[in-house]
N, C-alpha and C. Protein backbone atom coordinates (compact mmCIF):
# COMPACT_ATOMS: atom_id res chain seq x y z
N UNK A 1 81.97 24.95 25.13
CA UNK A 1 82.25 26.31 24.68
C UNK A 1 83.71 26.64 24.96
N UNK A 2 83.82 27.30 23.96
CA UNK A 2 86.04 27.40 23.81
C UNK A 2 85.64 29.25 24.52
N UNK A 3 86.99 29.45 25.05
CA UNK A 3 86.88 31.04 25.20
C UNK A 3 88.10 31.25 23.98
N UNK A 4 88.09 32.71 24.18
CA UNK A 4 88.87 33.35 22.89
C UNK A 4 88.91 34.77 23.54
N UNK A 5 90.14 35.25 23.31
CA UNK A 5 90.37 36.69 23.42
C UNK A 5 90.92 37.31 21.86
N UNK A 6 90.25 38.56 21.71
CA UNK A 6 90.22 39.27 20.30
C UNK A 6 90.79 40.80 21.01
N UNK A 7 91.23 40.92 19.38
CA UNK A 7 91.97 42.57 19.77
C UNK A 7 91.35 43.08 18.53
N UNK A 8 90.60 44.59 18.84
CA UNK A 8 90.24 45.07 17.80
C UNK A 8 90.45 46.48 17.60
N UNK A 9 90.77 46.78 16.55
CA UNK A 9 91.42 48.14 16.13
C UNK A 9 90.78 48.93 15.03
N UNK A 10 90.98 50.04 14.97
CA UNK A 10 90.69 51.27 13.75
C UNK A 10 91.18 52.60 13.88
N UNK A 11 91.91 52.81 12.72
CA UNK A 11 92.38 54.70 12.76
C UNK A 11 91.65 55.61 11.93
N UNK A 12 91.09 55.08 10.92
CA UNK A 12 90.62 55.51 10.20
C UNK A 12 88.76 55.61 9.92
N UNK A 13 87.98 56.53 9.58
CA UNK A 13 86.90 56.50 9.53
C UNK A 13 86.38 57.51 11.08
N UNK A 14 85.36 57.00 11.95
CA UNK A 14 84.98 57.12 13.35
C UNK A 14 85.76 55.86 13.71
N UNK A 15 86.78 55.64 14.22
CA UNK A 15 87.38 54.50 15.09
C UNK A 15 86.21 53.96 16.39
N UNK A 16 85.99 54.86 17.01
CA UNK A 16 85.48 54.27 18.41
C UNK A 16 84.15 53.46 17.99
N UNK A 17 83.31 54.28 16.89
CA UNK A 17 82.03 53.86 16.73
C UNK A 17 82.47 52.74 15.91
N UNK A 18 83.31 52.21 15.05
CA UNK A 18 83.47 50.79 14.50
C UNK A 18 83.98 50.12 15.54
N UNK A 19 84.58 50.24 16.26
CA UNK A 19 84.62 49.57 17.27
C UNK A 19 83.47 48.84 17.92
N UNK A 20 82.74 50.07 18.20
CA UNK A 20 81.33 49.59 18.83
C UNK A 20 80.52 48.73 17.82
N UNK A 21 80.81 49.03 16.68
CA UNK A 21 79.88 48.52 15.44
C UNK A 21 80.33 46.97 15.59
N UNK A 22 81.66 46.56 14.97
CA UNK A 22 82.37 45.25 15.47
C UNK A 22 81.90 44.39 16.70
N UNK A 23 81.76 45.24 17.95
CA UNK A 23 81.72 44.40 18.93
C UNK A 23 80.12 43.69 18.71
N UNK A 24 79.49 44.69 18.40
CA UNK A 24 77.80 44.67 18.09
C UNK A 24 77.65 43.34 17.40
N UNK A 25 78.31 43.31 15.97
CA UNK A 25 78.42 41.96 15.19
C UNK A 25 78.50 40.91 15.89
N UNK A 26 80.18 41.26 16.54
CA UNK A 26 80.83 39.91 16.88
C UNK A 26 79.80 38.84 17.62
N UNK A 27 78.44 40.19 18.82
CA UNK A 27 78.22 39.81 19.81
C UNK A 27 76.54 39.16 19.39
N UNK A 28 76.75 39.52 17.97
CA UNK A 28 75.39 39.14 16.97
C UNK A 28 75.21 37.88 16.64
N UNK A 29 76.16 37.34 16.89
CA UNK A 29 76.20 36.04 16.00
C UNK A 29 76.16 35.02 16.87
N UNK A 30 74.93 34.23 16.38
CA UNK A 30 74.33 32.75 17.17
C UNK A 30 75.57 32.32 17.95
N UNK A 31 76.48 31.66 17.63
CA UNK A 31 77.65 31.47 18.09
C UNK A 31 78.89 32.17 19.31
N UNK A 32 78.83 33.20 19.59
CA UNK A 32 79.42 33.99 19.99
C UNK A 32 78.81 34.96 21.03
N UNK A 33 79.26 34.82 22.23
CA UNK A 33 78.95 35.73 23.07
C UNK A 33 80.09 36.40 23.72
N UNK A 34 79.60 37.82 23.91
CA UNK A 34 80.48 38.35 24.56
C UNK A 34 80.77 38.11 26.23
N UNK A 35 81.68 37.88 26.75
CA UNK A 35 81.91 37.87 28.34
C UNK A 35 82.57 39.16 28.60
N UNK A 36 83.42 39.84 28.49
CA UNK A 36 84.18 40.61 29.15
C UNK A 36 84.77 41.09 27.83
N UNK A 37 84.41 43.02 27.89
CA UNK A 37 85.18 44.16 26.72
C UNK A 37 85.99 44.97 27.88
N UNK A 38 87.50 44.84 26.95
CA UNK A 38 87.63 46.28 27.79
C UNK A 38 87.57 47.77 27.70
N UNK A 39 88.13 48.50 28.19
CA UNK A 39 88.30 50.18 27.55
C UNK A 39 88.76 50.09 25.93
N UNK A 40 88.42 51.52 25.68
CA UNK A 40 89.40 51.71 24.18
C UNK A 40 90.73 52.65 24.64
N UNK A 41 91.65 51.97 23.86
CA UNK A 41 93.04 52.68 24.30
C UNK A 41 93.28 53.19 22.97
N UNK A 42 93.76 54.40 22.87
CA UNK A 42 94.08 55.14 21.51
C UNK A 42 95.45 55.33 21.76
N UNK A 43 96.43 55.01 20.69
CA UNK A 43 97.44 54.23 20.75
C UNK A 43 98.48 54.54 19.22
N UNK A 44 99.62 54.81 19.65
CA UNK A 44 100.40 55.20 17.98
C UNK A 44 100.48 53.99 17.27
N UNK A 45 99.99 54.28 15.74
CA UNK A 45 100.77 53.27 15.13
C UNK A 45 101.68 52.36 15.15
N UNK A 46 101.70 51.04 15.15
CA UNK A 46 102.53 50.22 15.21
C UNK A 46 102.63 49.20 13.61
N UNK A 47 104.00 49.15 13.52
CA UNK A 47 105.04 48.46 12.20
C UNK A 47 104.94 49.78 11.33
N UNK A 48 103.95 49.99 10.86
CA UNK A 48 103.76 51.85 9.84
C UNK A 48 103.30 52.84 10.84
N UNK A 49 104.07 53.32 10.65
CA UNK A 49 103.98 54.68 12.17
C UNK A 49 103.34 55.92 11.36
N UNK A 50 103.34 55.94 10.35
CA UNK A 50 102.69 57.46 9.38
C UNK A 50 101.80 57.75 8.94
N UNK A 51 101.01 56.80 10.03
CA UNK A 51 99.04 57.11 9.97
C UNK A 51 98.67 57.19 11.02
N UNK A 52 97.12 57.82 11.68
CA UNK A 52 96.41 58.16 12.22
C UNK A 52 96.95 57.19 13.49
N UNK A 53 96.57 57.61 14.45
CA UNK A 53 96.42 56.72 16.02
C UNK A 53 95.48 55.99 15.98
N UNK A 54 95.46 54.54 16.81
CA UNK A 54 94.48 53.82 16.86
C UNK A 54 93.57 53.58 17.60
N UNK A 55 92.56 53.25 17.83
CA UNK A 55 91.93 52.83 19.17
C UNK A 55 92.05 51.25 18.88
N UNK A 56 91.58 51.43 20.41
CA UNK A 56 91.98 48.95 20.27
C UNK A 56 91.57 49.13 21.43
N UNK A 57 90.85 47.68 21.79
CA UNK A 57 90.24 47.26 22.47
C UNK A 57 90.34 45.65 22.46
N UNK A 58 90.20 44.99 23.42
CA UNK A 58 90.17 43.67 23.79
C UNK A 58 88.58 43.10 24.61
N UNK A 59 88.54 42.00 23.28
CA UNK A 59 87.34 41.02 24.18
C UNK A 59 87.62 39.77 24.46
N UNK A 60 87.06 39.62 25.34
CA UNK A 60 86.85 37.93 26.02
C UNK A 60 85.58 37.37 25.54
N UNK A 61 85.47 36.47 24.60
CA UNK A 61 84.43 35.25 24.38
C UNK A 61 84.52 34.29 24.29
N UNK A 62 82.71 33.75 24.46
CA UNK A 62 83.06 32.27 24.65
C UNK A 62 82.11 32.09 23.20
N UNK A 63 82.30 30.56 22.79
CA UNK A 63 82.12 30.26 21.20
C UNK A 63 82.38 28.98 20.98
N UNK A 64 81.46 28.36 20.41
CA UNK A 64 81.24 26.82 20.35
C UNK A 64 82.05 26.67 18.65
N UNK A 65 82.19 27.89 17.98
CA UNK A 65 82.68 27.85 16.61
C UNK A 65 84.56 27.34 17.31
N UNK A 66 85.26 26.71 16.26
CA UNK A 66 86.37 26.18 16.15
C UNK A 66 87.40 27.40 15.49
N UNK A 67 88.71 27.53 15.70
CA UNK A 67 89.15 28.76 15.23
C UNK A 67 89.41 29.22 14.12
N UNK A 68 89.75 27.79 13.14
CA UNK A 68 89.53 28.54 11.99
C UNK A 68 88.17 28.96 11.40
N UNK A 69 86.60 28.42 12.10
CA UNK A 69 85.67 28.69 11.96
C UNK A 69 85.34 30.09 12.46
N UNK A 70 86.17 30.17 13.57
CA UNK A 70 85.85 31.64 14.39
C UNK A 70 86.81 32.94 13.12
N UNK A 71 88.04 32.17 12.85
CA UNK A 71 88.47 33.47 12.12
C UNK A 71 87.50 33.81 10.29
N UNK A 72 87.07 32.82 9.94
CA UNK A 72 85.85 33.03 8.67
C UNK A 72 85.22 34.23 8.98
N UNK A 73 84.20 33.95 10.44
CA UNK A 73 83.53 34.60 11.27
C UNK A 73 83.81 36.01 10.93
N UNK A 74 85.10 36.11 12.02
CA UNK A 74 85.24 37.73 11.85
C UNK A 74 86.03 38.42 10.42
N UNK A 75 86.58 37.59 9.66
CA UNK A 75 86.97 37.97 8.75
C UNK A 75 85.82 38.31 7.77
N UNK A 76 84.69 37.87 7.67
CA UNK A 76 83.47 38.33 7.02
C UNK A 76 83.15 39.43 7.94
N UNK A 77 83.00 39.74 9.29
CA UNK A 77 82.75 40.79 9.49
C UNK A 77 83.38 42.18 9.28
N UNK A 78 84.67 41.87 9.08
CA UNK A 78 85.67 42.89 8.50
C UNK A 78 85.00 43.06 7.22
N UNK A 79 85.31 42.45 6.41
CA UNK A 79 84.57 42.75 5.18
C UNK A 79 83.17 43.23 4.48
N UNK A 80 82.22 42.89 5.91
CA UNK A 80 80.98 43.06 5.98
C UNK A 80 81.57 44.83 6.41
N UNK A 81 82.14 45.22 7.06
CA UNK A 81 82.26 46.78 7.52
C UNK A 81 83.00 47.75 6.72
N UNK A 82 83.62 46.73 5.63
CA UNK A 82 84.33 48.20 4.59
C UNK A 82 85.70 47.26 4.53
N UNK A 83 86.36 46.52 5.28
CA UNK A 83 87.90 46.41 5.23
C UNK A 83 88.61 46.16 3.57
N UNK A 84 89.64 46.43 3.42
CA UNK A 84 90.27 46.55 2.62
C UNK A 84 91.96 46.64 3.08
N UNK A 85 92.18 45.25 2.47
CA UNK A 85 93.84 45.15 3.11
C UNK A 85 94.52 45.08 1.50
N UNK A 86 94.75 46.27 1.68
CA UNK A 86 95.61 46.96 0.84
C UNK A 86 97.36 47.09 0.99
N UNK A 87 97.40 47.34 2.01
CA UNK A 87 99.30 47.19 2.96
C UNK A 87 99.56 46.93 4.33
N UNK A 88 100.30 46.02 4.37
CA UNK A 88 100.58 45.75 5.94
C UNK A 88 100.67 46.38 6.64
N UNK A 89 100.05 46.00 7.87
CA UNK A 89 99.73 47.36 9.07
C UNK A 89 99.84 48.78 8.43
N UNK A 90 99.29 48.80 7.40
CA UNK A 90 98.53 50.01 7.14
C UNK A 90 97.49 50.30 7.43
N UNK A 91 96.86 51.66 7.48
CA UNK A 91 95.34 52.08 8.23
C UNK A 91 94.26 51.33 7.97
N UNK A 92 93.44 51.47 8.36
CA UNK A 92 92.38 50.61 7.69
C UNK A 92 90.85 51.04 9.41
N UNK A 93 89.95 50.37 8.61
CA UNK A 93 88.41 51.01 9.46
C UNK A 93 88.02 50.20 10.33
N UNK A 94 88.39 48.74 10.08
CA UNK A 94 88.46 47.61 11.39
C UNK A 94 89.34 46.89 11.03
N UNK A 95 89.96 46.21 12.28
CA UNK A 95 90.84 45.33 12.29
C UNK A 95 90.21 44.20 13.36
N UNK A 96 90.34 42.50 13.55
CA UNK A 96 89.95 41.73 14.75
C UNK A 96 90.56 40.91 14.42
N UNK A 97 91.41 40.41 15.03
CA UNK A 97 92.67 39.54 15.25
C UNK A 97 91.87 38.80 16.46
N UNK A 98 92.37 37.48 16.21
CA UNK A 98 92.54 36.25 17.51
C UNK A 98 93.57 36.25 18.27
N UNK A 99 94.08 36.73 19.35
CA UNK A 99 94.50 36.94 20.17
C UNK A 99 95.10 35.35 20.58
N UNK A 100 94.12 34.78 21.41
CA UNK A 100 94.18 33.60 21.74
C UNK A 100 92.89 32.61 21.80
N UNK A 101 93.13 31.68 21.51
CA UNK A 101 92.02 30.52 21.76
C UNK A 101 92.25 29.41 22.87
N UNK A 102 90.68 29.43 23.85
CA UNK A 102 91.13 28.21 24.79
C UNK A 102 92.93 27.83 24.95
N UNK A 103 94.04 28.94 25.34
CA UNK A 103 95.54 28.26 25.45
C UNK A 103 95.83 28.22 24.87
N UNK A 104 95.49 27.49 23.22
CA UNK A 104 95.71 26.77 22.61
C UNK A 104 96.99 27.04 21.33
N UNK A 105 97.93 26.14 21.37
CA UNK A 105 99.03 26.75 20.36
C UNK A 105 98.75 25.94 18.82
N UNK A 106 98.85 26.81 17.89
CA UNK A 106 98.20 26.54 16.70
C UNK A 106 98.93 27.13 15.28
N UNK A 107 99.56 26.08 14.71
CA UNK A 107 100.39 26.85 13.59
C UNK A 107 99.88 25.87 12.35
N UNK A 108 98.85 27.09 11.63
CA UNK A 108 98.59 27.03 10.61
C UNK A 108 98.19 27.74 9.31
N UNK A 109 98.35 27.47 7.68
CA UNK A 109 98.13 28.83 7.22
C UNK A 109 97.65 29.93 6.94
N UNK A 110 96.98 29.57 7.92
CA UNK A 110 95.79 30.91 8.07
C UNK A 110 95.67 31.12 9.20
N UNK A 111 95.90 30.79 10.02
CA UNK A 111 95.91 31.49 11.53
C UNK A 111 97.36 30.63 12.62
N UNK A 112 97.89 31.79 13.26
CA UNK A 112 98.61 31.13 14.19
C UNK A 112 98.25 31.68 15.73
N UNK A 113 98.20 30.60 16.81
CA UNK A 113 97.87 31.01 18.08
C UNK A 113 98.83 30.83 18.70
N UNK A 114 99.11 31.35 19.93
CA UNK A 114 98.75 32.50 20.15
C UNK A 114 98.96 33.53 19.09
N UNK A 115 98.07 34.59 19.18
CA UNK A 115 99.12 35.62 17.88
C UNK A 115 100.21 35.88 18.11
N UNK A 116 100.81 35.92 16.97
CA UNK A 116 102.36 35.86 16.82
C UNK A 116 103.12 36.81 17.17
N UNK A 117 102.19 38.50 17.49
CA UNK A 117 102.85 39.67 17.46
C UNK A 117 102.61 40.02 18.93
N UNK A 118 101.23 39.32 19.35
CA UNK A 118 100.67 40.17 20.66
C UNK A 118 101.87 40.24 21.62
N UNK A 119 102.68 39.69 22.23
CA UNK A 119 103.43 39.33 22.84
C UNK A 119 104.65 41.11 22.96
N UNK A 120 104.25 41.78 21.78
CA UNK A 120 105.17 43.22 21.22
C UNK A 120 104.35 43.92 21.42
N UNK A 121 102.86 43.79 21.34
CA UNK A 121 102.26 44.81 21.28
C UNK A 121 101.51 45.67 22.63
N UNK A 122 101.81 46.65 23.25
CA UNK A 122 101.29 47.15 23.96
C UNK A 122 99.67 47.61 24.26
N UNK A 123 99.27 47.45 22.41
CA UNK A 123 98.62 48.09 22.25
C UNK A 123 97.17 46.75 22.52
N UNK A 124 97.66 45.72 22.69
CA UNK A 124 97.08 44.58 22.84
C UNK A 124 97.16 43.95 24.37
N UNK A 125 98.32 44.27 24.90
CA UNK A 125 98.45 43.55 26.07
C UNK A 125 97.80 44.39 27.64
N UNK A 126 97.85 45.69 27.00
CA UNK A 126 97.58 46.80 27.65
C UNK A 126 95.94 46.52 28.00
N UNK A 127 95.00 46.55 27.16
CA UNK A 127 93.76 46.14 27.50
C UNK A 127 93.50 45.12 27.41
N UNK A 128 94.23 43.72 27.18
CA UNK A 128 93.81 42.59 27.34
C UNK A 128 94.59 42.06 29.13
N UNK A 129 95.55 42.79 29.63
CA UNK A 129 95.78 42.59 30.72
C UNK A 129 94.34 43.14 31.59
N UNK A 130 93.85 44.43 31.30
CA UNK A 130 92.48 44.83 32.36
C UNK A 130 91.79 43.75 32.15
N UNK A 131 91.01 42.39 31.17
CA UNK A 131 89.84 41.23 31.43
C UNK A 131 90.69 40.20 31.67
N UNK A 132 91.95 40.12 31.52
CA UNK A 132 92.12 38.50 32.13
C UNK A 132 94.00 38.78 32.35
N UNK A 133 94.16 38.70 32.78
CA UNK A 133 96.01 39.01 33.38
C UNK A 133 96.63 37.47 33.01
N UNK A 134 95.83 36.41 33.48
CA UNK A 134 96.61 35.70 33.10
C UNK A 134 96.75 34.64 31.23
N UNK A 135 96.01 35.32 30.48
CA UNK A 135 96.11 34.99 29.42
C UNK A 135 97.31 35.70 29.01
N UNK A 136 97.61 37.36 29.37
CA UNK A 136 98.42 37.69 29.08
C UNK A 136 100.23 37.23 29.30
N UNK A 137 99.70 36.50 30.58
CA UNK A 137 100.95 35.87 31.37
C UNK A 137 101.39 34.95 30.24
N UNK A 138 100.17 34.02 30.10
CA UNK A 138 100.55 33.13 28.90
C UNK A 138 101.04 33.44 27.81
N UNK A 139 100.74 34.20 26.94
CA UNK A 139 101.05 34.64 25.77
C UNK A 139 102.85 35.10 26.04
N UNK A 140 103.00 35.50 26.67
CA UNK A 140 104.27 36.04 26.72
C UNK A 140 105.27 34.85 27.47
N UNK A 141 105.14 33.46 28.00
CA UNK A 141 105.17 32.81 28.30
C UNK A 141 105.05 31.70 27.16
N UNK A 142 104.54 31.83 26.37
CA UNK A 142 104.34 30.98 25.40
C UNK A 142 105.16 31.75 23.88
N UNK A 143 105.70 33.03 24.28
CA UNK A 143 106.18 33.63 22.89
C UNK A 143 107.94 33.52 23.70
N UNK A 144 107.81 33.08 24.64
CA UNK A 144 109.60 32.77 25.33
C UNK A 144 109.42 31.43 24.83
N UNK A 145 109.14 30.37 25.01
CA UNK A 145 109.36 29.00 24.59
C UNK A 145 109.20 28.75 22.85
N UNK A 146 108.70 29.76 22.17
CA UNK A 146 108.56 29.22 20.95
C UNK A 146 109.92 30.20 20.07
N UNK A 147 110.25 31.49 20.99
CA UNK A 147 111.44 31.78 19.90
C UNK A 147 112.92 31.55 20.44
């Protein structure tokens, strides 16, 4: 079993309750268990600042699925909940990004690990520092050696 940390977001709609709805899924699926959620942090917009505030939240799981298998996963669950990516970091009703997988550094066209942004984002590091401090160590540690 691989672990994985996810960041999940929404401004639009009930945020907190898709949140909860998301985690519900994520934590639905044969594959996937949850270990460790943290708080929801409601949080300004970040890259488009001229929409709603967000909530976000960070999980820790573990998952025998592989990552581009894991991102299918939640990318059907986005879609299973309404998503519609219409404009970059524009609003939207869920968001679940891969954060990180098992360490693991991964550049490919459909997913890159660590994520490429977390490393900027407060809005990610902030509650993914409360379940595990040192993934976060990494990530930012791993976004100094790669730029």
């Amino acid at each position: 079993m691989a672990n994985a940390w996810l960041s999940v977001g929404a401004n639009i709609g009930d945020p907190p309750a898709q949140l909860a709805e998301a985690v519900r899924r994520i934590a639905a699926h044969a594959d996937i268990s949850v270990a460790k959620q943290s708080l929801v942090l409601t949080t300004k917009a970040w890259g488009k600042t001229d929409q709603p505030d967000f909530a976000n939240a960070t999980l820790e799981i573990n998952t025998s699925l592989q990552p581009l298998d894991l991102l299918d996963v939640l990318l059907g669950i986005e879609l299973a909940m309404g998503r519609v990516r219409d404009e970059r970091w524009g609003p939207r009703l869920i968001d679940i990004d891969i954060i990180a997988y098992d360490r693991e550094v991964l550049q490919h066209p459909r997913l890159t690990l660590p994520h490429p942004h977390a490393h900027e984002r407060d809005f990610v590091l902030t509650p993914l520092r409360e379940i595990d401090k040192t993934v976060v160590d990494w990530i930012i540690e791993n976004a100094r050696i790669s730029n």
